[in-house]
C-alpha atoms as a PDB file:
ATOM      1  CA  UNK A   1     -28.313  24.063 -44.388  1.00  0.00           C
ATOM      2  CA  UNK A   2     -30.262  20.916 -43.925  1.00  0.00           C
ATOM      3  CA  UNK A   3     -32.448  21.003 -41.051  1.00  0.00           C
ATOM      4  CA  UNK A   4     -30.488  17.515 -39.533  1.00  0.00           C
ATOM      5  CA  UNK A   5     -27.038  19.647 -40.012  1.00  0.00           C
ATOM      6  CA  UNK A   6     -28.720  22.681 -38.468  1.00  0.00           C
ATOM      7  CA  UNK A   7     -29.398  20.044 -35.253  1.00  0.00           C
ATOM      8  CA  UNK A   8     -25.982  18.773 -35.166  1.00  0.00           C
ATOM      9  CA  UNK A   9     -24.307  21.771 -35.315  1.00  0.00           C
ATOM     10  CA  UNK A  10     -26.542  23.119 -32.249  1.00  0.00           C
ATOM     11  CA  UNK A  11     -25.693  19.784 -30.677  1.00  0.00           C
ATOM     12  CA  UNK A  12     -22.081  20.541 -31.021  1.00  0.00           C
ATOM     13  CA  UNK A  13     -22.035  24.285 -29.553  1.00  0.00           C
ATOM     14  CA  UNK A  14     -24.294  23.147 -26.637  1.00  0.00           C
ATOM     15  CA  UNK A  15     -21.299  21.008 -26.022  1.00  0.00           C
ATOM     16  CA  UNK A  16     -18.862  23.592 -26.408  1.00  0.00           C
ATOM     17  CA  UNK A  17     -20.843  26.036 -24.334  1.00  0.00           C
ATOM     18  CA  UNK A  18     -21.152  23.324 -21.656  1.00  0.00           C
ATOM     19  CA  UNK A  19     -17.946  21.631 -20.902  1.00  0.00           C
ATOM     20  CA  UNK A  20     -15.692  24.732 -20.332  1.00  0.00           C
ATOM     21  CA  UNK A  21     -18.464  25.476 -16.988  1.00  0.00           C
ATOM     22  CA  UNK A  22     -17.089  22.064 -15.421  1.00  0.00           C
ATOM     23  CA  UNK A  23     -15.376  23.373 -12.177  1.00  0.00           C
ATOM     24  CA  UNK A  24     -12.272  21.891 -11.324  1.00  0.00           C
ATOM     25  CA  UNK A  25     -11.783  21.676  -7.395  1.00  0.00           C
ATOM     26  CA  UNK A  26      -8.901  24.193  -6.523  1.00  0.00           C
ATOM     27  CA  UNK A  27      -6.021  22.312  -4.506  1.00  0.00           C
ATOM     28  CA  UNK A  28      -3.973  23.817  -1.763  1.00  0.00           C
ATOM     29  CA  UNK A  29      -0.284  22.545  -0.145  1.00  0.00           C
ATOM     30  CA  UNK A  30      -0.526  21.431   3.381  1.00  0.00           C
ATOM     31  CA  UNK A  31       1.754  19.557   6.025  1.00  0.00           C
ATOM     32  CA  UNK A  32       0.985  15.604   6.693  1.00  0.00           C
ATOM     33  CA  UNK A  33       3.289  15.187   9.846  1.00  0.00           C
ATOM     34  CA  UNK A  34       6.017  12.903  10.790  1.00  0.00           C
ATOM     35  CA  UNK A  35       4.022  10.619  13.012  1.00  0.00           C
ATOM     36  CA  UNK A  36       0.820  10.715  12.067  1.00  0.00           C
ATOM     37  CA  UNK A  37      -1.068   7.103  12.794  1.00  0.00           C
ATOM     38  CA  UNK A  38      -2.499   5.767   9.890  1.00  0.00           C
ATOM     39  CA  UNK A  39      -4.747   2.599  10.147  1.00  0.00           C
ATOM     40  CA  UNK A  40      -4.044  -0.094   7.830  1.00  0.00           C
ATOM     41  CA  UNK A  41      -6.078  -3.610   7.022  1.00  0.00           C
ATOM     42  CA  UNK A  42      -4.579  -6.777   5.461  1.00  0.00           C
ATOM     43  CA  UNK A  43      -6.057  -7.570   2.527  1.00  0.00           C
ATOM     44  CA  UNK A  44      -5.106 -10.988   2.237  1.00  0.00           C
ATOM     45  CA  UNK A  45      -4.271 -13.780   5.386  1.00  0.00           C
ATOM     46  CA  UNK A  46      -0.886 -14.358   6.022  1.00  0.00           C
ATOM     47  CA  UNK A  47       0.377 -17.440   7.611  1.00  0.00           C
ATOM     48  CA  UNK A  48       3.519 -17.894   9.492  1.00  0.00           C
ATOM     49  CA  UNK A  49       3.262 -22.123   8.873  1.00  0.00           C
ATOM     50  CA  UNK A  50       6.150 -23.320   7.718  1.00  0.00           C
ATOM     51  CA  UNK A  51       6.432 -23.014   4.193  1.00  0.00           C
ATOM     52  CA  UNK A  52       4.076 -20.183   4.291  1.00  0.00           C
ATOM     53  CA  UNK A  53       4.892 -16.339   4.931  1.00  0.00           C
ATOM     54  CA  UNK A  54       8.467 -15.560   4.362  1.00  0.00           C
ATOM     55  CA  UNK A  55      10.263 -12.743   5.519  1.00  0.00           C
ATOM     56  CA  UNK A  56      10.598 -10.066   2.946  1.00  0.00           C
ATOM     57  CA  UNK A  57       7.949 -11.201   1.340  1.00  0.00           C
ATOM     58  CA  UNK A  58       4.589  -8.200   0.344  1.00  0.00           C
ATOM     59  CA  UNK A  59       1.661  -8.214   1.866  1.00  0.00           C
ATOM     60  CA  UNK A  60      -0.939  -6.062   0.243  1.00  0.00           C
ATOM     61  CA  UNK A  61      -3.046  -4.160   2.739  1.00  0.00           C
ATOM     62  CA  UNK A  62      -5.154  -0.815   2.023  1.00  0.00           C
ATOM     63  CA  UNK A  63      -5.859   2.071   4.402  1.00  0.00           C
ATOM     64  CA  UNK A  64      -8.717   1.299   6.946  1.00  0.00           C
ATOM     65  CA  UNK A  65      -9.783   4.764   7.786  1.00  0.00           C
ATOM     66  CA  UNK A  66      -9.127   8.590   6.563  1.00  0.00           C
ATOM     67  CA  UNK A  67      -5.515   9.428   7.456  1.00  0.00           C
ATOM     68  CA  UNK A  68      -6.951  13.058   8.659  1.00  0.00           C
ATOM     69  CA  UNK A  69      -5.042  15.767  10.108  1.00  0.00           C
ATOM     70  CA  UNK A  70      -6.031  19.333  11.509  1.00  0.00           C
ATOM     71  CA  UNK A  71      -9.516  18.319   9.538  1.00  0.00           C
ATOM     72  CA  UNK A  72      -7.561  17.527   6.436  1.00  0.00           C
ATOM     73  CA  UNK A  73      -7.412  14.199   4.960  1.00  0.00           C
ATOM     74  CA  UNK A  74      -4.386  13.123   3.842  1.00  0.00           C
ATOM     75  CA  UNK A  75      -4.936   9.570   2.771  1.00  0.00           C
ATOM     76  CA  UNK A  76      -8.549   8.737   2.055  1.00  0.00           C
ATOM     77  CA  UNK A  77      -9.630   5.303   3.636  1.00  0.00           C
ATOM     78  CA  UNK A  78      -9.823   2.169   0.905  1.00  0.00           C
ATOM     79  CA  UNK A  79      -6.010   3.540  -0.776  1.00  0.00           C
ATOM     80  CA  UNK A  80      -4.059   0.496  -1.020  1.00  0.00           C
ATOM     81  CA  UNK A  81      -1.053  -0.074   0.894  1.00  0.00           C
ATOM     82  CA  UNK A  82       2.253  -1.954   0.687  1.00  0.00           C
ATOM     83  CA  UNK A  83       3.728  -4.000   3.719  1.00  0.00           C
ATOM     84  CA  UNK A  84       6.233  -6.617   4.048  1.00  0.00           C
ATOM     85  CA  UNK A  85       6.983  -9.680   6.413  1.00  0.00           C
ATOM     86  CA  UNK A  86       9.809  -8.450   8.682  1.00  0.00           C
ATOM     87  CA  UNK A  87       9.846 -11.533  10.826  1.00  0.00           C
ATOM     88  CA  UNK A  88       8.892 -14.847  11.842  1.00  0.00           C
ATOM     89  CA  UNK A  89       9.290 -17.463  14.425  1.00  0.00           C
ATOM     90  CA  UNK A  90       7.439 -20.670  14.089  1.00  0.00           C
ATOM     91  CA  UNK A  91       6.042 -22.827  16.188  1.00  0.00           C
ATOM     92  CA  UNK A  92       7.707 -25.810  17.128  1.00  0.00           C
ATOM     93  CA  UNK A  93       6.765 -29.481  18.920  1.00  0.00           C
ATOM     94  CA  UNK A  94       7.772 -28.159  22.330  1.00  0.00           C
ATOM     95  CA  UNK A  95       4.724 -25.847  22.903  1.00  0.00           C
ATOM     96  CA  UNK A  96       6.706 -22.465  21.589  1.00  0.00           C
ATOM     97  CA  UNK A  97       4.249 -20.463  20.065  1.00  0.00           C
ATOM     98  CA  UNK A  98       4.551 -18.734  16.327  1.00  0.00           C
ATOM     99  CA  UNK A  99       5.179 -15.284  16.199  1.00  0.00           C
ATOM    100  CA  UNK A 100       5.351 -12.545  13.594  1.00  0.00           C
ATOM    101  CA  UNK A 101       5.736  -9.045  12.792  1.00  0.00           C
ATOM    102  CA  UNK A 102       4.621  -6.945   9.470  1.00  0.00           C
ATOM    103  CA  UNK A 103       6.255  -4.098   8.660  1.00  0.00           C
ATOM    104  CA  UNK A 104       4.528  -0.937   7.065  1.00  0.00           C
ATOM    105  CA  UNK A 105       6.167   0.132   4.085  1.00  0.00           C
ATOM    106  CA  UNK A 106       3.941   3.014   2.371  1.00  0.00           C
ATOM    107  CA  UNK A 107       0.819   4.252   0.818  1.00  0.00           C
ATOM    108  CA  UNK A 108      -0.132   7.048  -1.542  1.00  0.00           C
ATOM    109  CA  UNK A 109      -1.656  11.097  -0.682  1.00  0.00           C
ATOM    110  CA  UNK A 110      -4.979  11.801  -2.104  1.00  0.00           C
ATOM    111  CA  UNK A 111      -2.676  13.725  -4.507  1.00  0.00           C
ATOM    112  CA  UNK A 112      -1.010  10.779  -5.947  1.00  0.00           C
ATOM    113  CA  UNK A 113       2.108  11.198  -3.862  1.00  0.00           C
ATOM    114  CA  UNK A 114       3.942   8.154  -1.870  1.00  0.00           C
ATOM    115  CA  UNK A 115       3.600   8.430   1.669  1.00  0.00           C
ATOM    116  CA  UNK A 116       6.595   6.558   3.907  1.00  0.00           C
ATOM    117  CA  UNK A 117       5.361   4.492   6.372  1.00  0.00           C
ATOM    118  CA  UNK A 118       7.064   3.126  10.116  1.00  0.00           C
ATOM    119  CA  UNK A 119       6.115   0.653  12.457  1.00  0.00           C
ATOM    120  CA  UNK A 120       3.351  -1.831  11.605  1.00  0.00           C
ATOM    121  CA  UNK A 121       1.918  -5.046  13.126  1.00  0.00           C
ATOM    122  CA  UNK A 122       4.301  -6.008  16.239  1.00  0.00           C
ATOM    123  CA  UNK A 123       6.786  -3.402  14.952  1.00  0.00           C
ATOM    124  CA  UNK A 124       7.187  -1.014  17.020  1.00  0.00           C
ATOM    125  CA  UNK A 125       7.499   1.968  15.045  1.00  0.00           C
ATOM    126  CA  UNK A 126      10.206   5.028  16.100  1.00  0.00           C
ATOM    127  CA  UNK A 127       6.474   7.065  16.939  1.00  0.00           C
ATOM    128  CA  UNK A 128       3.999   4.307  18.788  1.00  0.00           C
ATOM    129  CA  UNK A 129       3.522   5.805  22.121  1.00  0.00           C
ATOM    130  CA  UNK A 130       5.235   3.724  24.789  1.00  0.00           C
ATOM    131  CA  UNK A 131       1.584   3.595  26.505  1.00  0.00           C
ATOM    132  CA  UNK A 132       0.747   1.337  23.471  1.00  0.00           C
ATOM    133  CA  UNK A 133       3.897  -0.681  23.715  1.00  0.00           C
ATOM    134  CA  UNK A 134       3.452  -1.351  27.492  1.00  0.00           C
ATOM    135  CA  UNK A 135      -0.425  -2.215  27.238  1.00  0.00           C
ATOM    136  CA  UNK A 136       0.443  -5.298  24.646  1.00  0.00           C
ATOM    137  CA  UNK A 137       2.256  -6.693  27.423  1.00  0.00           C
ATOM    138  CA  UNK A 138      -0.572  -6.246  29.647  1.00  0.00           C
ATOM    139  CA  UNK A 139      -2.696  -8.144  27.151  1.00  0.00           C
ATOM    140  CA  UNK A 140      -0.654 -10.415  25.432  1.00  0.00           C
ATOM    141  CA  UNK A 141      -1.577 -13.446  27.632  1.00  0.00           C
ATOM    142  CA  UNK A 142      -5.149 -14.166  26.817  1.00  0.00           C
ATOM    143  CA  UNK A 143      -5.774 -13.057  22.955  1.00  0.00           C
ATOM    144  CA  UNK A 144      -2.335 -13.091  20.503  1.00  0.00           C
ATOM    145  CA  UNK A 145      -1.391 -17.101  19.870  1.00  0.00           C
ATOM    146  CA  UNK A 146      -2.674 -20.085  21.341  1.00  0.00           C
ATOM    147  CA  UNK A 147       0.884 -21.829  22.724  1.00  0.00           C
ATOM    148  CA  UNK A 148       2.189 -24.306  19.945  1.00  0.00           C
ATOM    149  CA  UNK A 149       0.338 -22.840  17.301  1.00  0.00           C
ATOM    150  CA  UNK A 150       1.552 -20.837  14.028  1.00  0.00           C
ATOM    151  CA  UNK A 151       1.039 -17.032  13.918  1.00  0.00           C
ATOM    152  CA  UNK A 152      -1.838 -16.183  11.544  1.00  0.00           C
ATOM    153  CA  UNK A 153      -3.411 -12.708  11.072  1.00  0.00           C
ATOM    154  CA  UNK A 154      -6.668 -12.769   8.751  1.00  0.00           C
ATOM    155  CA  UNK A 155      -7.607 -11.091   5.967  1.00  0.00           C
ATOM    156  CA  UNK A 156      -9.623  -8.030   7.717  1.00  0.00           C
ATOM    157  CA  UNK A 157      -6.800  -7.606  10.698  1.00  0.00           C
ATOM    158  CA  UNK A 158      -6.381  -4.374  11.111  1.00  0.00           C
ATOM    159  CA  UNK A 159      -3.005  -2.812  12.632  1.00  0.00           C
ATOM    160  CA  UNK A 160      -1.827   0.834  13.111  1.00  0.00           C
ATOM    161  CA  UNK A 161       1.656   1.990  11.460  1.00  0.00           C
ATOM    162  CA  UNK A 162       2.443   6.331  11.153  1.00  0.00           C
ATOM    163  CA  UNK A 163       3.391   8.316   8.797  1.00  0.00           C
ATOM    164  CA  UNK A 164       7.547   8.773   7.865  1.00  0.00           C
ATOM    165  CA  UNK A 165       8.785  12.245   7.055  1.00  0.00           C
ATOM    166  CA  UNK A 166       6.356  14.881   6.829  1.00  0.00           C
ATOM    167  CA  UNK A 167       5.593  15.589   3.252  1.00  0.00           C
ATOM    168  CA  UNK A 168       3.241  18.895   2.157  1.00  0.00           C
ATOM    169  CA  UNK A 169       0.380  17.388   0.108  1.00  0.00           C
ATOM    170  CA  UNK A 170      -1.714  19.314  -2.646  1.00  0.00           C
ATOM    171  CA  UNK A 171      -5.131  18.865  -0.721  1.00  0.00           C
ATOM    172  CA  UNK A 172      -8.397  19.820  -1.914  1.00  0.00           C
ATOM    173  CA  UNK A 173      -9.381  23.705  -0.933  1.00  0.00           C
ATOM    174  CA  UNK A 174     -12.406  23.956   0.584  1.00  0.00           C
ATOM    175  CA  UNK A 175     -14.628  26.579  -1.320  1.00  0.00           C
ATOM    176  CA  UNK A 176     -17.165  28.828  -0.208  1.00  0.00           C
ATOM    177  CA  UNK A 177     -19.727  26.478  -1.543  1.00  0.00           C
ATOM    178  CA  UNK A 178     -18.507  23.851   0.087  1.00  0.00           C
ATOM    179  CA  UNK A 179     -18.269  25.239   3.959  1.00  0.00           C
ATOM    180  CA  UNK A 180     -20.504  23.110   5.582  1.00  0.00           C
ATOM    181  CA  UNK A 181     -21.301  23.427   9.228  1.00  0.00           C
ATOM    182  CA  UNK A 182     -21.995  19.778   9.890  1.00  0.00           C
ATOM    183  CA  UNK A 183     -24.577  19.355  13.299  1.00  0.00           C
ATOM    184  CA  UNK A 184     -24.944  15.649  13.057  1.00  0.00           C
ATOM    185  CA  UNK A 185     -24.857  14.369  16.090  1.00  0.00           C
ATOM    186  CA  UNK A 186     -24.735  17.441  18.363  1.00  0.00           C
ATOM    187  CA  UNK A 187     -28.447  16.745  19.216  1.00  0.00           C
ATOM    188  CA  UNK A 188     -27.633  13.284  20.772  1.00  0.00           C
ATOM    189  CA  UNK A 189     -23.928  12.943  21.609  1.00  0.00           C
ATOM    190  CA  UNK A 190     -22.256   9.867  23.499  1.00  0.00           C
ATOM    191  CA  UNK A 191     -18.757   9.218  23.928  1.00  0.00           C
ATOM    192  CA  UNK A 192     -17.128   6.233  25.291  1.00  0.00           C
ATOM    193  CA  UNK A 193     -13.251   6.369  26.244  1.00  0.00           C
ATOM    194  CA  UNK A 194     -11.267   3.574  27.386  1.00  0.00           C
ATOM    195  CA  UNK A 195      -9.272   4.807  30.678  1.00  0.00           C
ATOM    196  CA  UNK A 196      -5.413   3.123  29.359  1.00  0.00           C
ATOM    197  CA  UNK A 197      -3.945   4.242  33.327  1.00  0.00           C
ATOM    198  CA  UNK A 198      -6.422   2.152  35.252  1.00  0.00           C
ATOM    199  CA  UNK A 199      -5.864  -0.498  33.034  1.00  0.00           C
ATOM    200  CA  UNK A 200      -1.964  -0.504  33.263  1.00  0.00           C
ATOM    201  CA  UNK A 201      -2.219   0.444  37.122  1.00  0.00           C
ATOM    202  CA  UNK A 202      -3.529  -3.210  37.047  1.00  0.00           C
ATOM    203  CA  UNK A 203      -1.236  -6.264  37.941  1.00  0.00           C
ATOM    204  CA  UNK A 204      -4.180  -8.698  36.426  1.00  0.00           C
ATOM    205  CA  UNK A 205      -6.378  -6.480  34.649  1.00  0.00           C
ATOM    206  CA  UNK A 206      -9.989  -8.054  34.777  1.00  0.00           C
ATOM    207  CA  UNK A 207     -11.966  -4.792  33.611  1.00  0.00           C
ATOM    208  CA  UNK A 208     -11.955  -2.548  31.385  1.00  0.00           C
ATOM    209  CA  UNK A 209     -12.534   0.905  32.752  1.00  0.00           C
ATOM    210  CA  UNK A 210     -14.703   3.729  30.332  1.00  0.00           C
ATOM    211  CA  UNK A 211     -15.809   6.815  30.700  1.00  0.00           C
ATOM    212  CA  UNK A 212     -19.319   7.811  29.715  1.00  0.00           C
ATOM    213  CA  UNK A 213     -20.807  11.133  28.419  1.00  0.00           C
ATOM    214  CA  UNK A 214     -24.072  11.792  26.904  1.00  0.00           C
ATOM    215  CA  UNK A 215     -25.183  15.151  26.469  1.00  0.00           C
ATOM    216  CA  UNK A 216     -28.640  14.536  28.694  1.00  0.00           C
ATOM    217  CA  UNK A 217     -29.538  12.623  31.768  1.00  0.00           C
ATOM    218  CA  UNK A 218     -27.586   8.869  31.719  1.00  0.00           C
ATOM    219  CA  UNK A 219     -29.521   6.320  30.251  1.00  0.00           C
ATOM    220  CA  UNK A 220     -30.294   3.116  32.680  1.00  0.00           C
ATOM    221  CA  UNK A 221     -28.275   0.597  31.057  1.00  0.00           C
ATOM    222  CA  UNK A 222     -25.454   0.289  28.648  1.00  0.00           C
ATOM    223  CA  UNK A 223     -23.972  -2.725  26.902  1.00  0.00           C
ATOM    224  CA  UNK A 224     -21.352  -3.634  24.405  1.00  0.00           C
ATOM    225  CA  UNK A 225     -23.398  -5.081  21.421  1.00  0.00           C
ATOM    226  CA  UNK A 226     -21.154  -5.157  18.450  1.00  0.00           C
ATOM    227  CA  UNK A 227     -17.094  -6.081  17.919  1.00  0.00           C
ATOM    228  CA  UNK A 228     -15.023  -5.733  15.311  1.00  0.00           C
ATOM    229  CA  UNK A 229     -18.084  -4.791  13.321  1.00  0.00           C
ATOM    230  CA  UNK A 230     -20.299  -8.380  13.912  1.00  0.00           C
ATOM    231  CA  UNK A 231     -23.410  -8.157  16.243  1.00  0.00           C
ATOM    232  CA  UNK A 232     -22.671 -10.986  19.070  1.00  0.00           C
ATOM    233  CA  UNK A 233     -25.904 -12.652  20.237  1.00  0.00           C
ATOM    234  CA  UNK A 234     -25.821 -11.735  23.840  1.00  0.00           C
ATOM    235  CA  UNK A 235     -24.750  -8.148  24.676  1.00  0.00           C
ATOM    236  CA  UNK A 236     -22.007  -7.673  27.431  1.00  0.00           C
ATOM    237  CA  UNK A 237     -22.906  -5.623  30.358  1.00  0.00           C
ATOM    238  CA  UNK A 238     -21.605  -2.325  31.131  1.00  0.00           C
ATOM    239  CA  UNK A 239     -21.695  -1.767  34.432  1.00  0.00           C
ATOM    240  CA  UNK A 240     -21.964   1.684  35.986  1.00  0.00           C
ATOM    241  CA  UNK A 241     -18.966   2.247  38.570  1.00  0.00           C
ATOM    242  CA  UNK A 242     -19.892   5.845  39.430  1.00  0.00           C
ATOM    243  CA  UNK A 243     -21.927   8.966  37.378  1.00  0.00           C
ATOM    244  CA  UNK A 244     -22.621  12.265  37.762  1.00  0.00           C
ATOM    245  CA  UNK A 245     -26.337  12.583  36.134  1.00  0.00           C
ATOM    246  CA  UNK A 246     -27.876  15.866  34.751  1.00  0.00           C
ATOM    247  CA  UNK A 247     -30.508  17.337  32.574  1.00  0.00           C
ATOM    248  CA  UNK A 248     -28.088  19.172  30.094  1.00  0.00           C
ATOM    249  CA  UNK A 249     -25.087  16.665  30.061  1.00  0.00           C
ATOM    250  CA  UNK A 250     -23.954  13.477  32.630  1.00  0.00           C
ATOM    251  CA  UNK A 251     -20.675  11.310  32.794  1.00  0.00           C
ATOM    252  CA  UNK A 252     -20.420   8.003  34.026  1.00  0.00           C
ATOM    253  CA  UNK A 253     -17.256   5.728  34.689  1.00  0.00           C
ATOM    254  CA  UNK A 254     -18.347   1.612  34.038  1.00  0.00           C
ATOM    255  CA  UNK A 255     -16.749  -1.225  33.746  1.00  0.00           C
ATOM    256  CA  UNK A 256     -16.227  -3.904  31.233  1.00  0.00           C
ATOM    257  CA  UNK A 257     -15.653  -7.702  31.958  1.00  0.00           C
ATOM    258  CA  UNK A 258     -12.028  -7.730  29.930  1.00  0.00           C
ATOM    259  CA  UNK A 259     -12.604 -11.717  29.584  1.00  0.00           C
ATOM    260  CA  UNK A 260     -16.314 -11.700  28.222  1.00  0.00           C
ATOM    261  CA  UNK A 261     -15.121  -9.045  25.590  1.00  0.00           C
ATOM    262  CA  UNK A 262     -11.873 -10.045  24.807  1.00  0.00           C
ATOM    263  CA  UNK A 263     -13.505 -14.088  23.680  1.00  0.00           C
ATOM    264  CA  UNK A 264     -14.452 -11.934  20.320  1.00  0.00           C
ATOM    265  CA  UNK A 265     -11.080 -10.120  20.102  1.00  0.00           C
ATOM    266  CA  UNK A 266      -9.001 -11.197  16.899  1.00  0.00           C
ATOM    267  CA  UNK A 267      -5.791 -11.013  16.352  1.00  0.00           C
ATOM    268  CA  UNK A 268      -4.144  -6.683  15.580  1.00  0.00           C
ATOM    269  CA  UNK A 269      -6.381  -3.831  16.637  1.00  0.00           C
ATOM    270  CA  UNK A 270      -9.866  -4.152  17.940  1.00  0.00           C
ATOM    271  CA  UNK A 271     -13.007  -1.865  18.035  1.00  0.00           C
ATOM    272  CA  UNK A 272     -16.176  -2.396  19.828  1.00  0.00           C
ATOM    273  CA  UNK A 273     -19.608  -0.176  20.310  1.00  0.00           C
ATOM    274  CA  UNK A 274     -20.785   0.965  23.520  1.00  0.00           C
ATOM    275  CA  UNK A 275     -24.927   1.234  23.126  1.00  0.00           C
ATOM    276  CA  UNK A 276     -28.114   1.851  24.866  1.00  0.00           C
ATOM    277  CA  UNK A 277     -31.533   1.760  24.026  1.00  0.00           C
ATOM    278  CA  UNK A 278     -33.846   5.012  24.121  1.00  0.00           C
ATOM    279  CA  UNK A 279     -37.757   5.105  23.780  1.00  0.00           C
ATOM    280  CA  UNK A 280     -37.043   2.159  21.368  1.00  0.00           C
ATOM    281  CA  UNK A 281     -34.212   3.629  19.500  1.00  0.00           C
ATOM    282  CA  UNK A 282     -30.200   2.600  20.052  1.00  0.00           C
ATOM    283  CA  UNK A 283     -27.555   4.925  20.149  1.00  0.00           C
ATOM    284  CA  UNK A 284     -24.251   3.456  20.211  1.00  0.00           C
ATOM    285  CA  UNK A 285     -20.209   5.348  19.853  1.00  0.00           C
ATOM    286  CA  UNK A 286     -17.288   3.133  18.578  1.00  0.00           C
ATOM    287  CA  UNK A 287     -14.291   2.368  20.490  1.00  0.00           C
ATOM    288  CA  UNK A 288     -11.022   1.814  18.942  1.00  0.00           C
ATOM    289  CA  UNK A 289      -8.443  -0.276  21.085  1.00  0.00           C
ATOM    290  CA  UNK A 290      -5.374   1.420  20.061  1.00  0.00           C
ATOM    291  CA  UNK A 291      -3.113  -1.978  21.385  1.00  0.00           C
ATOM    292  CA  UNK A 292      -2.096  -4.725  18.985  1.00  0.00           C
ATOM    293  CA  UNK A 293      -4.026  -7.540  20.455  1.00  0.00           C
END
């Protein structure tokens, strides 16, 4: 044998020897659960001008976070998404404002299956907690639609919808190998929670109310520095209401002007980050407004 066949040849069984050690990742069934919330973002802008958006008419939208559930993820964040226009009422010469609703349709598992879908973007869905429902009354007023103008949600609004009837999805089994104990972020935790009964308890909300935790003495000043993931140029105060500060772990309750931070709301869910500076360095938590603004 020639010494290039003698190469090949080894060439060949080094492949041979090598492909049949790929390990596939071993799957397991589990339970996704009627009612599970599952994030979605439009894709594209819809308009509700006349001769626009119609009703029945797709909207393409894609998943905006993990659909995770007892540490399980379900839907990974980025699948795309199917909606539809359920409804629209246009604005008209007397002042009336536009108004419209987007129905979620479904999505797919991370094993290829189609996941149902309820509820959507001012559609109530048969699970959206009535605490949600009541709390877009509450803040309907200063952020949905300027009066007399056609509803419009951009590309990049992001809405909540939940999962139809549960469905058991082939996940991916965790292996030995992969059992991770993951301490990031145990050394410097911060939470920020938005307290939803103050703010209903409100005729004429002007705050919102949070609760602070770090897991060391409370830092001297807090501020809102970033919504709906773009910096704004001058932070919004958080001011400190009460706090119970300690050496191994403090709370706080503050306040947020609701009309400084709701100028940079947009239109469907909003998010904002809570931060404060330390020795230099800022720490900040996200928090999710779980009302369709």
């Amino acid at each position: 044998m020639s010494t290039s066949r003698q190469s090949l040849v080894a060439i060949l069984c080094a492949g041979l020897v090598y492909y049949p050690m790929v390990a596939h990742a071993a799957s397991v069934k589990r339970t996704l659960p009627e009612g599970t919330r599952v994030y979605l973002e439009l894709n594209e802008l819809v308009s509700g001008k006349r001769g626009d958006a119609e009703i029945g008419q797709k909207v393409q939208c894609s998943v905006w976070r993990d659909v995770i559930h007892e540490n399980v993820v379900f839907v990974k964040a980025g699948t795309p998404a199917l909606c539809k226009v359920e409804s629209i009422r246009h604005a008209n010469i007397a002042g009336v404002k536009g108004k419209m609703s987007i129905g979620a349709l479904e999505t797919t598992a991370v094993d290829g299956q189609l996941v149902q879908l309820d509820g959507g973007y001012n559609k109530e869905g048969k699970s959206r907690m009535a605490l949600s429902i009541s709390l877009g009354v509450v803040l309907f007023l200063p952020l949905i639609f300027i009066p007399g103008k056609a509803a419009e949600l951009p590309d990049g609004t992001v809405f909540d919808a939940f999962t139809g009837p549960s469905s058991s999805i082939a996940v991916e089994a965790a292996s030995p190998e992969s059992r991770v104990v993951n301490l990031v972020g145990l050394s410097s935790s911060f939470t920020a929670e938005i307290d939803y009964d103050y703010l209903t308890s409100q005729e004429k909300p002007k705050v919102f109310r949070l609760t602070l935790a770090t897991d060391g003495p409370l830092p001297q000043a807090f501020s809102v520095d970033t919504v709906n993931g773009t910096k704004i140029e001058s932070p919004i105060p958080v001011t400190i209401v009460s706090s119970d500060s300690k050496p191994d772990g403090s709370t706080a309750v503050a306040e947020i002007d609701l009309k400084s931070l709701t100028k940079h709301f947009q239109q469907g869910i909003n998010r904002f980050h809570v931060a404060y500076q330390d020795n230099g360095e800022r720490t900040a938590t996200e928090v999710i407004l779980n009302v369709q603004i």
